[in-house]
PDB file of N, CA and C in Angstrom:
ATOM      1  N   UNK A   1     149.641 162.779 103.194  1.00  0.00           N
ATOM      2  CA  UNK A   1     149.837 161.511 102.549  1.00  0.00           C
ATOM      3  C   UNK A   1     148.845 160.522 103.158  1.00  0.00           C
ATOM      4  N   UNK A   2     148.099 159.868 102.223  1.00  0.00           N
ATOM      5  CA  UNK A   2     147.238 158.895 102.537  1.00  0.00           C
ATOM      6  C   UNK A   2     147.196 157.743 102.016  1.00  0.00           C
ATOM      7  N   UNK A   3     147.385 156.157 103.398  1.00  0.00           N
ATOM      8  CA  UNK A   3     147.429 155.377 103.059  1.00  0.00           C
ATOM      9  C   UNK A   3     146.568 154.035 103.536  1.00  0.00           C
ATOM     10  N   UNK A   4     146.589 153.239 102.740  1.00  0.00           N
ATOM     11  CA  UNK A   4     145.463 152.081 103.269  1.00  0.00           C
ATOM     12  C   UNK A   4     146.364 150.981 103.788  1.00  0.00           C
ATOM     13  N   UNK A   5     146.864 150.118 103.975  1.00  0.00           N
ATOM     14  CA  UNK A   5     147.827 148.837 104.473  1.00  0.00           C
ATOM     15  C   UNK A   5     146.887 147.991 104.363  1.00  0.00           C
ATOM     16  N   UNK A   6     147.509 147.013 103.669  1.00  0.00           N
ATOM     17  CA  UNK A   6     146.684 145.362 103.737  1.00  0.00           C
ATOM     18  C   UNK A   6     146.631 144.587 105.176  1.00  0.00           C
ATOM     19  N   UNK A   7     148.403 145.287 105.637  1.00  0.00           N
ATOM     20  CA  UNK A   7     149.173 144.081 106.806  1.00  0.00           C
ATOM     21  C   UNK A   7     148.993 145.132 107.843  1.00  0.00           C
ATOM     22  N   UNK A   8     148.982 146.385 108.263  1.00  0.00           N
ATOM     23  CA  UNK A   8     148.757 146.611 109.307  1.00  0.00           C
ATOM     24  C   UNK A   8     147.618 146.560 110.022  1.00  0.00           C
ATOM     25  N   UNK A   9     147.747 147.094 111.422  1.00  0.00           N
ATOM     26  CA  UNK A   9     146.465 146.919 112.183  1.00  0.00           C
ATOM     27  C   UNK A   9     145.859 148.544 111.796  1.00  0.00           C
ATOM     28  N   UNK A  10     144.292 148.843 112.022  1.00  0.00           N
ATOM     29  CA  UNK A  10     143.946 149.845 112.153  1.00  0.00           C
ATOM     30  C   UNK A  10     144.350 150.880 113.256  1.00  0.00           C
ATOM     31  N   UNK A  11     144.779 151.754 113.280  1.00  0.00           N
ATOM     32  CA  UNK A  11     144.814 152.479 114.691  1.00  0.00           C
ATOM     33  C   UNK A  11     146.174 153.355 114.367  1.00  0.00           C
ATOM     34  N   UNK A  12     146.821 154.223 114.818  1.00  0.00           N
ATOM     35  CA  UNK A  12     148.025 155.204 114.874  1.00  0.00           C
ATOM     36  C   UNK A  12     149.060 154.787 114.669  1.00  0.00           C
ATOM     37  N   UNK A  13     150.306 155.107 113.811  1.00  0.00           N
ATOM     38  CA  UNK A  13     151.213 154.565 113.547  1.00  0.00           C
ATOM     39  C   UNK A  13     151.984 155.722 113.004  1.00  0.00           C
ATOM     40  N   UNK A  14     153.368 155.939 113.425  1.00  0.00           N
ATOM     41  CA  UNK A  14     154.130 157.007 112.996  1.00  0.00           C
ATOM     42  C   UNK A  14     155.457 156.581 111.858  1.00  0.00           C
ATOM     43  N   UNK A  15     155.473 157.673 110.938  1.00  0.00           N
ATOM     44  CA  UNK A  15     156.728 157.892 110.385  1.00  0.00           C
ATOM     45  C   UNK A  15     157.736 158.837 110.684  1.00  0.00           C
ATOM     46  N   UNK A  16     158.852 158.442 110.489  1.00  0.00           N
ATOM     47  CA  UNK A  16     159.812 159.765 111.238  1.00  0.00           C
ATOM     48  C   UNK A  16     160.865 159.648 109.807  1.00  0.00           C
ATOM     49  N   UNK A  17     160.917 161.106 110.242  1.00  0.00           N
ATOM     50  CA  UNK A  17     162.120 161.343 108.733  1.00  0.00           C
ATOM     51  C   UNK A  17     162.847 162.476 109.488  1.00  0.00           C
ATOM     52  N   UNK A  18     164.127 162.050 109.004  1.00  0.00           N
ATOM     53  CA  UNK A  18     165.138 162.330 110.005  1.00  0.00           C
ATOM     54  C   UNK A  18     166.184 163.434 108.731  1.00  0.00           C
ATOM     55  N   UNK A  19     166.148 164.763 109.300  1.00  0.00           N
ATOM     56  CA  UNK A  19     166.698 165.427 108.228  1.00  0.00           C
ATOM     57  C   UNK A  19     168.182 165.702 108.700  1.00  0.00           C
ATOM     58  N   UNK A  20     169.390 164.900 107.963  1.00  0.00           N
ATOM     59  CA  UNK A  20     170.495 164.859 108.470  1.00  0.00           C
ATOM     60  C   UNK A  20     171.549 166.051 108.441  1.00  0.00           C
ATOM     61  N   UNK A  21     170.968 167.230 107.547  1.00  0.00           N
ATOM     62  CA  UNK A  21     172.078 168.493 107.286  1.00  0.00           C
ATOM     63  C   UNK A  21     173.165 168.246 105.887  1.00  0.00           C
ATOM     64  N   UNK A  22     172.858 166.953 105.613  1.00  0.00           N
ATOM     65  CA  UNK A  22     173.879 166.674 104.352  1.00  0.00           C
ATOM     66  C   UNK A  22     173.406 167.299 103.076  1.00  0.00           C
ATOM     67  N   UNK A  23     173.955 167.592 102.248  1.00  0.00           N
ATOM     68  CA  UNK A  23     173.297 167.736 100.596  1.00  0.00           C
ATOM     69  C   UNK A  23     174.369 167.657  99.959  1.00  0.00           C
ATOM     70  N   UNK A  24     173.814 167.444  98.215  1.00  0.00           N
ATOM     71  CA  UNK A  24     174.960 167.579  97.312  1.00  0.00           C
ATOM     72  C   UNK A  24     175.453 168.901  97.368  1.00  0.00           C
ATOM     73  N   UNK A  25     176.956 168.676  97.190  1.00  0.00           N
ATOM     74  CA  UNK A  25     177.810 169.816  96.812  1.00  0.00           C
ATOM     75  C   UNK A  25     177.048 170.816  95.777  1.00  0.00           C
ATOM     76  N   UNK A  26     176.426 169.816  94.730  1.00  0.00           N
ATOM     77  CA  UNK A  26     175.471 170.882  93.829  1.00  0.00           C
ATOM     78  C   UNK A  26     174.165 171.501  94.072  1.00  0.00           C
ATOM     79  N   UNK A  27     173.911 171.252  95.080  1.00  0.00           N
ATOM     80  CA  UNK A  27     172.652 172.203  95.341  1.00  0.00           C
ATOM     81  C   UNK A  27     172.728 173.198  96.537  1.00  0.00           C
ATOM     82  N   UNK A  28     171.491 174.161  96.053  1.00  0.00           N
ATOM     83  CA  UNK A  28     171.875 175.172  96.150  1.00  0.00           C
ATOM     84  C   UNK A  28     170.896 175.390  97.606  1.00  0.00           C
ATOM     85  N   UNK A  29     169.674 174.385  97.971  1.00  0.00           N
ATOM     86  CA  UNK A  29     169.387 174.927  99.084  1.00  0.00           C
ATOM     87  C   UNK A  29     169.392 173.388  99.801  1.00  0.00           C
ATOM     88  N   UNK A  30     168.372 173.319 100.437  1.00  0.00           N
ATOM     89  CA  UNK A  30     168.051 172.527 101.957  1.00  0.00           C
ATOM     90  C   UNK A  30     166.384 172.013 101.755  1.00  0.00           C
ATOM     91  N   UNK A  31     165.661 172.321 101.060  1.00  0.00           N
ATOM     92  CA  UNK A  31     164.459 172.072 100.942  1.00  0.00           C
ATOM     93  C   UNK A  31     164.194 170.341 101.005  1.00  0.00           C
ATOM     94  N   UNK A  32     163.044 170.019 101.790  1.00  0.00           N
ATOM     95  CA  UNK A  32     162.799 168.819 101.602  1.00  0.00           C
ATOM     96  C   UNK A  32     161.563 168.007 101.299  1.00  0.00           C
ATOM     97  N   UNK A  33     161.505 166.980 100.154  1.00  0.00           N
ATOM     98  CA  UNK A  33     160.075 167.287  99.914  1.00  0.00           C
ATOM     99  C   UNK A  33     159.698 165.821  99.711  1.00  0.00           C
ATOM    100  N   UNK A  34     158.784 164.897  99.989  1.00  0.00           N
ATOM    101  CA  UNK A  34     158.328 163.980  99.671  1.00  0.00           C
ATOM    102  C   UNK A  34     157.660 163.855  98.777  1.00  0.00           C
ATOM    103  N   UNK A  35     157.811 162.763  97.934  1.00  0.00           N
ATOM    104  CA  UNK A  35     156.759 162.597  96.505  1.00  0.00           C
ATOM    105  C   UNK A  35     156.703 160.974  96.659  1.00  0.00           C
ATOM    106  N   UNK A  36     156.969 160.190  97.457  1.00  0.00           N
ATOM    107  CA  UNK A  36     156.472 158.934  97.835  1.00  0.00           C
ATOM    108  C   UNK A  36     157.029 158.065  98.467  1.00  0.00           C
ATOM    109  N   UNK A  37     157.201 157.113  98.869  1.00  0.00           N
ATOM    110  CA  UNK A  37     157.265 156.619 100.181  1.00  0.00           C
ATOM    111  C   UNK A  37     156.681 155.225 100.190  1.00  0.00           C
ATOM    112  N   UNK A  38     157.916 154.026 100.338  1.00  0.00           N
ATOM    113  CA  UNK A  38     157.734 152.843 100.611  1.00  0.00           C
ATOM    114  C   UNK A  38     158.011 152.095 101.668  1.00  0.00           C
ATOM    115  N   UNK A  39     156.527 151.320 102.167  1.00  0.00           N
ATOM    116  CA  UNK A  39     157.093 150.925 103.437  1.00  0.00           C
ATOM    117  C   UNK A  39     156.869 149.248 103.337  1.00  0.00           C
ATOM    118  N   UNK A  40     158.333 148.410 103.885  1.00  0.00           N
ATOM    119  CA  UNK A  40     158.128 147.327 103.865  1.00  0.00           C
ATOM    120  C   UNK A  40     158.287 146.342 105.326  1.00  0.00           C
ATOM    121  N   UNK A  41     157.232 145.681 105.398  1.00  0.00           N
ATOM    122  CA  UNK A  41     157.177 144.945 106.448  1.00  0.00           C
ATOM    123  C   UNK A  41     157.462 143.592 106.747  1.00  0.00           C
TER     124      UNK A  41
END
């Protein structure tokens, strides 16, 4: 994933995604997948 920021500084910065073990009753696996991602400051 690649991103530009208006408001941050240049230099290293982490995201953490925290996979809790929960799911719907209706599904059938655990897979986890990102398709986008908002960050507000």
């Amino acid at each position: 994933m690649n991103y530009v920021s208006p408001v941050l500084s240049a230099g290293a910065h982490t995201l953490r995604i925290r996979v809790t073990g929960n799911k719907n009753g209706s599904s059938a696996g655990t897979l986890i997948e990102i398709d986008r991602a908002e960050v507000y400051c």
